[in-house]
Protein backbone atom coordinates (compact mmCIF):
# COMPACT_ATOMS: atom_id res chain seq x y z
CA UNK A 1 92.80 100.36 86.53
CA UNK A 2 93.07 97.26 88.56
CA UNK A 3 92.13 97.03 92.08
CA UNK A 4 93.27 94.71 94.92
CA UNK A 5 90.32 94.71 97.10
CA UNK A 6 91.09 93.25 100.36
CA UNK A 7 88.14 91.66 102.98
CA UNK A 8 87.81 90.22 106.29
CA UNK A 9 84.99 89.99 108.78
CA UNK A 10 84.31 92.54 110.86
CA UNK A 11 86.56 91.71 114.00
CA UNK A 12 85.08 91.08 117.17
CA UNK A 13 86.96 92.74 120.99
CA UNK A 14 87.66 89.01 121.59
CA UNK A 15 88.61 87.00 118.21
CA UNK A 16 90.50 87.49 115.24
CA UNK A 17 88.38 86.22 112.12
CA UNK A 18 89.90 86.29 108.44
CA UNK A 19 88.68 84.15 105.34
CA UNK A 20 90.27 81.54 102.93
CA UNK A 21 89.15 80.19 99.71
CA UNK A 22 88.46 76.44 99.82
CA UNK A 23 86.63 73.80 97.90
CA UNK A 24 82.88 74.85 99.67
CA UNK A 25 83.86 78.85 98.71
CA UNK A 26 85.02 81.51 100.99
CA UNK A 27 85.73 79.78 105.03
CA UNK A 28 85.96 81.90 107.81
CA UNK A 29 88.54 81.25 110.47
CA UNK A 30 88.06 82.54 113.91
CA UNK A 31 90.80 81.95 116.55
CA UNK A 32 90.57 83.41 120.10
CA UNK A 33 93.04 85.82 120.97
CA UNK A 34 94.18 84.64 124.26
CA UNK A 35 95.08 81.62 122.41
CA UNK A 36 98.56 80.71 123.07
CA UNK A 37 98.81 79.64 119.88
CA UNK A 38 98.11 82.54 118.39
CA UNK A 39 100.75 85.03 117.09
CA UNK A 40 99.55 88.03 115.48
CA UNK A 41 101.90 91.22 115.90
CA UNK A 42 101.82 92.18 112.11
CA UNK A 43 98.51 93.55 111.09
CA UNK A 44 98.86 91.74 107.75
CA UNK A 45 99.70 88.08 108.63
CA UNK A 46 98.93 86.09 111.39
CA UNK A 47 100.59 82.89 112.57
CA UNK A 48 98.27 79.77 114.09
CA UNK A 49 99.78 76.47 115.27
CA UNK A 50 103.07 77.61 113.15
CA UNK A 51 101.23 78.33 109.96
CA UNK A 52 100.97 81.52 108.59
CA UNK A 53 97.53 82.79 107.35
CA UNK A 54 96.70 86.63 105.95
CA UNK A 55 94.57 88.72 108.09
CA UNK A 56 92.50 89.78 104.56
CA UNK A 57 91.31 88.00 101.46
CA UNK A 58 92.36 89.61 98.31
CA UNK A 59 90.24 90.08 94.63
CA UNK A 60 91.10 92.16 91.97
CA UNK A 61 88.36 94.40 90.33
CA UNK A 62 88.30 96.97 86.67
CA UNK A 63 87.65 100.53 87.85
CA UNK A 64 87.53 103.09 84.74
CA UNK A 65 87.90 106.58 84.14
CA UNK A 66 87.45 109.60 81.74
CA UNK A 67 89.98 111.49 83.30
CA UNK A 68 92.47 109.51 85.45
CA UNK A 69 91.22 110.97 88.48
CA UNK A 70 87.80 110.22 88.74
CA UNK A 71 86.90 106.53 88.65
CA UNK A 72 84.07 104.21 88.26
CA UNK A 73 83.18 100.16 87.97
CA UNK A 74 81.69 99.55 85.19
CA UNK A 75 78.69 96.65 83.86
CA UNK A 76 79.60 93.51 82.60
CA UNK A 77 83.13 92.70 83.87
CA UNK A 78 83.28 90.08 86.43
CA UNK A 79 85.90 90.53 89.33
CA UNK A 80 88.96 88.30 89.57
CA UNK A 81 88.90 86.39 92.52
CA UNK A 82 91.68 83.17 93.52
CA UNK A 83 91.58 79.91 91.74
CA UNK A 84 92.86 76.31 92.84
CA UNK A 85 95.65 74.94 95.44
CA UNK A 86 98.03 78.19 95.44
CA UNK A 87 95.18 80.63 95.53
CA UNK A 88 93.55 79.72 98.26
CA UNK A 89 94.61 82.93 100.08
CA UNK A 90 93.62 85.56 97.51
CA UNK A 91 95.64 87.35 94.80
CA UNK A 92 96.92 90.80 95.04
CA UNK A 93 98.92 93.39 93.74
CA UNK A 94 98.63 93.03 90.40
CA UNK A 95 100.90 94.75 87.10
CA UNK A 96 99.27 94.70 83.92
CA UNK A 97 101.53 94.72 80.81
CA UNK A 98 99.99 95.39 76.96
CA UNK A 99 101.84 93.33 74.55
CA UNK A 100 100.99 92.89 70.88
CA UNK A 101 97.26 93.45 71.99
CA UNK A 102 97.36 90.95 74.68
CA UNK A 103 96.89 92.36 78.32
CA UNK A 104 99.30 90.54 80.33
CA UNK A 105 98.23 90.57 84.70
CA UNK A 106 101.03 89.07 86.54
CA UNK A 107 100.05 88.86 90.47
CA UNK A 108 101.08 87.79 93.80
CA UNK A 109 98.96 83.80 94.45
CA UNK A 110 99.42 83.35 97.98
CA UNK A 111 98.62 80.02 99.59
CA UNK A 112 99.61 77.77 102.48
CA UNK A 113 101.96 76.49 99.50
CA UNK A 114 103.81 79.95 99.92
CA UNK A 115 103.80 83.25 97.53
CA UNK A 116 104.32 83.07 94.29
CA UNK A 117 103.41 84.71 90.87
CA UNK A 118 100.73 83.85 88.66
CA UNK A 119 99.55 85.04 85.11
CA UNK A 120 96.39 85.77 83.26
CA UNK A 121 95.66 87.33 80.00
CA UNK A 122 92.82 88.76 78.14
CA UNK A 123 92.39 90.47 75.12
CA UNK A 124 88.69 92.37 76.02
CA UNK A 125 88.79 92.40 80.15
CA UNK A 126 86.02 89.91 80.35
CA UNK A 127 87.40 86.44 79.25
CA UNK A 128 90.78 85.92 81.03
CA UNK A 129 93.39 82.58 80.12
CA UNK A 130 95.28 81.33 83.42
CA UNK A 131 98.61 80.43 83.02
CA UNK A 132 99.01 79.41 86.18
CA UNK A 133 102.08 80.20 88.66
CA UNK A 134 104.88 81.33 86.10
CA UNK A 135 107.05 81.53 89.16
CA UNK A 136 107.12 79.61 92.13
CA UNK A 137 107.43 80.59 95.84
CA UNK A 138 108.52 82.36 97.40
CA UNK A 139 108.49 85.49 94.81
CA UNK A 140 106.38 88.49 94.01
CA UNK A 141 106.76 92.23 92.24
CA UNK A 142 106.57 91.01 88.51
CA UNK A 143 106.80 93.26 86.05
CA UNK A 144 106.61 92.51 82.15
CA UNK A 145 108.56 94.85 80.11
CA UNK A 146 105.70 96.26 77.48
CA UNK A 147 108.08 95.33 74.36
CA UNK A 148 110.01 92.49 73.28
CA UNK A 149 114.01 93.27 73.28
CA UNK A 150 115.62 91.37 70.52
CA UNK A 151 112.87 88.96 70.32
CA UNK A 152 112.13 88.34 73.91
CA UNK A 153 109.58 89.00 76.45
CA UNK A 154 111.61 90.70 80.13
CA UNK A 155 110.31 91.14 83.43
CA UNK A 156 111.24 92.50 87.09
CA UNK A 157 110.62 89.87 89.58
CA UNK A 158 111.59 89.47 93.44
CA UNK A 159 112.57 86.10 94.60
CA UNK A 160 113.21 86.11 98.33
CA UNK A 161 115.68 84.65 100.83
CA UNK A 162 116.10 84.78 104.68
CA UNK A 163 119.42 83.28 104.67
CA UNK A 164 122.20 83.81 102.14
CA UNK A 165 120.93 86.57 99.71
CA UNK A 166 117.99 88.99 99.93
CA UNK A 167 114.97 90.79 98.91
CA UNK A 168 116.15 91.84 95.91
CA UNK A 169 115.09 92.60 92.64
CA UNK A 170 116.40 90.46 89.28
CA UNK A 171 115.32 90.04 86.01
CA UNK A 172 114.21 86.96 83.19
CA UNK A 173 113.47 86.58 80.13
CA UNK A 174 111.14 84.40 77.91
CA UNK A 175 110.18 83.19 74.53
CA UNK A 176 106.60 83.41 75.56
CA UNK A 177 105.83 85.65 78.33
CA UNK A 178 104.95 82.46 80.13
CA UNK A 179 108.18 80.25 80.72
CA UNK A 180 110.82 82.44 81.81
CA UNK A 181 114.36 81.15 82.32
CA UNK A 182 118.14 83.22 82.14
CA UNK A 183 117.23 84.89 86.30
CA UNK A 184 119.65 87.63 86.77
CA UNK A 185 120.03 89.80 90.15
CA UNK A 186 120.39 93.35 88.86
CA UNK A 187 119.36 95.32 92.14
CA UNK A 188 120.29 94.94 95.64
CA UNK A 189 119.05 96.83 98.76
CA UNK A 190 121.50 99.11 100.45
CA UNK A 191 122.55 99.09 104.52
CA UNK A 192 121.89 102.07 106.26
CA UNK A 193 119.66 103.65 103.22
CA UNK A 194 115.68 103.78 103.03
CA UNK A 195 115.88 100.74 100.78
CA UNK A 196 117.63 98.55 103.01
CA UNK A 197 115.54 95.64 104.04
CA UNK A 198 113.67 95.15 100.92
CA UNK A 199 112.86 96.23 97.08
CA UNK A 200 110.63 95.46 94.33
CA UNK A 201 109.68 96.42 91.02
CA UNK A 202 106.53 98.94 90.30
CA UNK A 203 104.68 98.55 87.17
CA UNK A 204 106.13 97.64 83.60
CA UNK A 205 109.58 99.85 82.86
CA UNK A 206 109.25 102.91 80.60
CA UNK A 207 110.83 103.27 77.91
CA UNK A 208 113.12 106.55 77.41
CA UNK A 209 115.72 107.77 75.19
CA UNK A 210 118.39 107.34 77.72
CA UNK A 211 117.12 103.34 79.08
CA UNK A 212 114.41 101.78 80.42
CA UNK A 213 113.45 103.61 83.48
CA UNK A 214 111.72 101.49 86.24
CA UNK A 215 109.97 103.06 89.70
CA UNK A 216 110.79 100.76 92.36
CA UNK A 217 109.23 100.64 96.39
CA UNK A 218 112.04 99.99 99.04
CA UNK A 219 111.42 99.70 102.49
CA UNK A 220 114.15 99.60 105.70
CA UNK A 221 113.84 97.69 108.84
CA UNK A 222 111.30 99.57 110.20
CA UNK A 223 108.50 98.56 107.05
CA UNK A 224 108.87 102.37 105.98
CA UNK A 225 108.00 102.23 102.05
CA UNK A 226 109.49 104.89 99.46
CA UNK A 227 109.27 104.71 96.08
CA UNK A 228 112.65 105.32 94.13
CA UNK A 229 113.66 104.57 90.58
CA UNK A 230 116.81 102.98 88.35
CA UNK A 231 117.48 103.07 84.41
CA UNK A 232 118.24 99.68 82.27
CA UNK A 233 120.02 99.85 79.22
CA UNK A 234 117.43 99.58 76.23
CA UNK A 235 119.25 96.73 74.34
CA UNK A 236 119.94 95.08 77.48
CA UNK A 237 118.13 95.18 80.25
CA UNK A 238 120.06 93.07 82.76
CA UNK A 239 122.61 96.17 82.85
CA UNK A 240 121.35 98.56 85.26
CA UNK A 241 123.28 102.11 84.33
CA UNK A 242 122.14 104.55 87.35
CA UNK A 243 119.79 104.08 90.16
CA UNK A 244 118.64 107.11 92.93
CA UNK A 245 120.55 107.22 96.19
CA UNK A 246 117.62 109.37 97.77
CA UNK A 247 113.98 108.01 97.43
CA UNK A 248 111.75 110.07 94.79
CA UNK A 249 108.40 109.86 97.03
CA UNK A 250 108.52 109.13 100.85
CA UNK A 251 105.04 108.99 102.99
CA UNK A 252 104.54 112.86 104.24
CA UNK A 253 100.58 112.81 104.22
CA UNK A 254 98.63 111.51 107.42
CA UNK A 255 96.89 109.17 105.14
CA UNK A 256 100.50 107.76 104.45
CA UNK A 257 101.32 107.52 107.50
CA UNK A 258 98.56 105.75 108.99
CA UNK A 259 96.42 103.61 107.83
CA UNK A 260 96.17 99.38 107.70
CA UNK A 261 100.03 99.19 107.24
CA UNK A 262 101.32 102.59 108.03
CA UNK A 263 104.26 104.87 106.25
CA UNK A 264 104.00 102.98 103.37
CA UNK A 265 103.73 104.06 99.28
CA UNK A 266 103.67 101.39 97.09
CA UNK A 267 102.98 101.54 93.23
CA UNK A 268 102.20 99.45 90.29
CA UNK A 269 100.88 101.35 87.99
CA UNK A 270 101.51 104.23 86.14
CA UNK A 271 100.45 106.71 83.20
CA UNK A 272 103.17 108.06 80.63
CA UNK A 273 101.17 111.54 79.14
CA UNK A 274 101.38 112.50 75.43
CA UNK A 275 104.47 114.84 76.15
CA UNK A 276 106.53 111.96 76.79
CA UNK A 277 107.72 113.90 80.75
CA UNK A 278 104.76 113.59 82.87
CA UNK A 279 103.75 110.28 84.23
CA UNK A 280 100.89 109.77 86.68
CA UNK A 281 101.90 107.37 88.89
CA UNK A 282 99.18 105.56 90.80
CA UNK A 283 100.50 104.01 94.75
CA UNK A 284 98.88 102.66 97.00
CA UNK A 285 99.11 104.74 100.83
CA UNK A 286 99.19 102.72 104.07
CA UNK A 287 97.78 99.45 102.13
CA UNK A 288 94.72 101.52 102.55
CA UNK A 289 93.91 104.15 99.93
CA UNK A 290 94.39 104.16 96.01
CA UNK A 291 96.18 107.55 95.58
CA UNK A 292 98.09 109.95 92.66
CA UNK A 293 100.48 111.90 92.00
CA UNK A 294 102.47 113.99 89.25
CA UNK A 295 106.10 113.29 88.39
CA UNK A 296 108.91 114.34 85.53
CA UNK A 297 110.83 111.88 84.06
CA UNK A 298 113.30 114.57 83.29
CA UNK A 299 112.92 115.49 86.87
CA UNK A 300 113.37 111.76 87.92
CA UNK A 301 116.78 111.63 85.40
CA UNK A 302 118.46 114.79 87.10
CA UNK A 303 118.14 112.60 90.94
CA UNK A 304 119.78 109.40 88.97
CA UNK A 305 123.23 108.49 89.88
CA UNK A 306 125.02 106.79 86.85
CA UNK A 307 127.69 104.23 87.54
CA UNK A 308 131.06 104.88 86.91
């Protein structure tokens, strides 16, 4: 498993401190909060004579495990922590994807640049190829299908826009998993629903029988995450077939609830067992804790609503 592992300084009664890679290493920022230039009513991002800088500095880190529940870092793999210009803010929330034995980890690069996604790829988890920002800002959520589809790599991805359009979530393809081209919007959020402010993909799509079956997070105005799920056709992905109305996981537990970033679940990952119906799917709870939980795909099939 991957881990984003988020740090800041410990905060002080009168200061808000957070850290950014530069060229001398890791700089620590520390801005008095009866500034007046000082905005910082999101726990997550703060804003400081009109720039926007993240409250925490991300790395990723390899935790293993025997079982799936019980997990453990092991010797000898280095963490993965931001490199160059768009880095400079950490990386985060990263999908991994296993192609052809190549491990594919797409990731959110954040940077005063903006957000973005970058790639790296490995074939043993200790010597990793950048590939650099495969999509520019701003854009996040990528998802590599784990199969080519007549010859070409897919992937989920979430370009953004706060004027015409929306958070929602489309799909590219590639001759190379690295330059993708052919952007599609295939899902939209929905007004009044639990999904309508924002969506994204999860981790890679599984493949079924009946389509490629992809768990999505969706949030509405009030940053509430759920996790809910649609189905692609297998020979063409762009076509999405059915999609949940109602989400499949909502936050019940208090440490879902509460937290960094409360009343949020949030996966990218996720294990498909031998029988081919249970999947362990792996979320993150109130950008906090690294949590599990059982599902059915058959289960997840009987809440899909196909289009007519």
């Amino acid at each position: 498993m991957i881990l984003r592992v988020a740090e800041r300084p410990e905060q002080k009664n009168d200061t808000i401190s957070f850290p950014i890679l530069s060229e001398k290493g890791i700089e620590v920022i520390e801005i008095s909060k009866n500034d007046p230039e000082l905005i910082s009513t999101d726990a997550r991002v703060v804003n400081y004579k009109g720039t926007d800088y993240l409250t925490t500095l991300s790395h990723l880190r390899l935790v293993c495990s025997d079982d799936g529940v019980k997990f453990y870092e092991p010797e000898g793999y280095s963490l993965l922590i931001g490199e160059g210009l768009l880095e400079t803010f950490g990386i985060e929330d990263c999908r991994v994807s296993y192609i052809e034995g190549v491990y594919y980890l797409t990731y959110t690069a954040v940077s005063p640049n903006g957000v973005g996604v970058g790639l790296r790829t490995t074939v043993d988890w200790k010597r990793f190829q950048s590939h650099g920002m495969i999509l520019p800002p701003h854009n996040k959520d990528c998802a590599i299908f784990e199969e080519k589809i007549n010859g070409l790599f897919y992937a989920l991805h979430r370009p953004s826009s706060v004027a015409i359009g929306g958070n929602f979530i489309w799909i590219a393809s590639s001759p190379d998993g690295i330059h993708w081209g052919n952007h599609q919007c295939i899902l939209k959020t929905r007004k009044h629903l639990w999904d309508s402010a924002r969506i994204g993909a999860g981790a890679s799509p599984i493949k079924t029988k009946k389509g490629w079956l992809s768990i999505y997070h969706g949030a509405n105005e009030n940053n509430h995450y759920c996790l809910g799920a649609f189905l692609m056709d297998l020979e063409n992905p762009t076509k999405v077939i059915a999609r949940t109305e109602s989400p499949i996981m909502i936050p019940t537990e208090e440490y879902e609830l509460s937290g960094f970033f409360g009343h949020v679940v949030f996966t990218n990952g996720h294990i498909v067992k031998p029988d081919g119906d249970s999947v362990t799917i792996y979320y993150g709870a109130s950008d906090e804790f690294v949590c599990a939980a059982e599902f059915s795909i058959k289960e997840i099939f009987s809440l899909l609503q196909y289009n007519s």
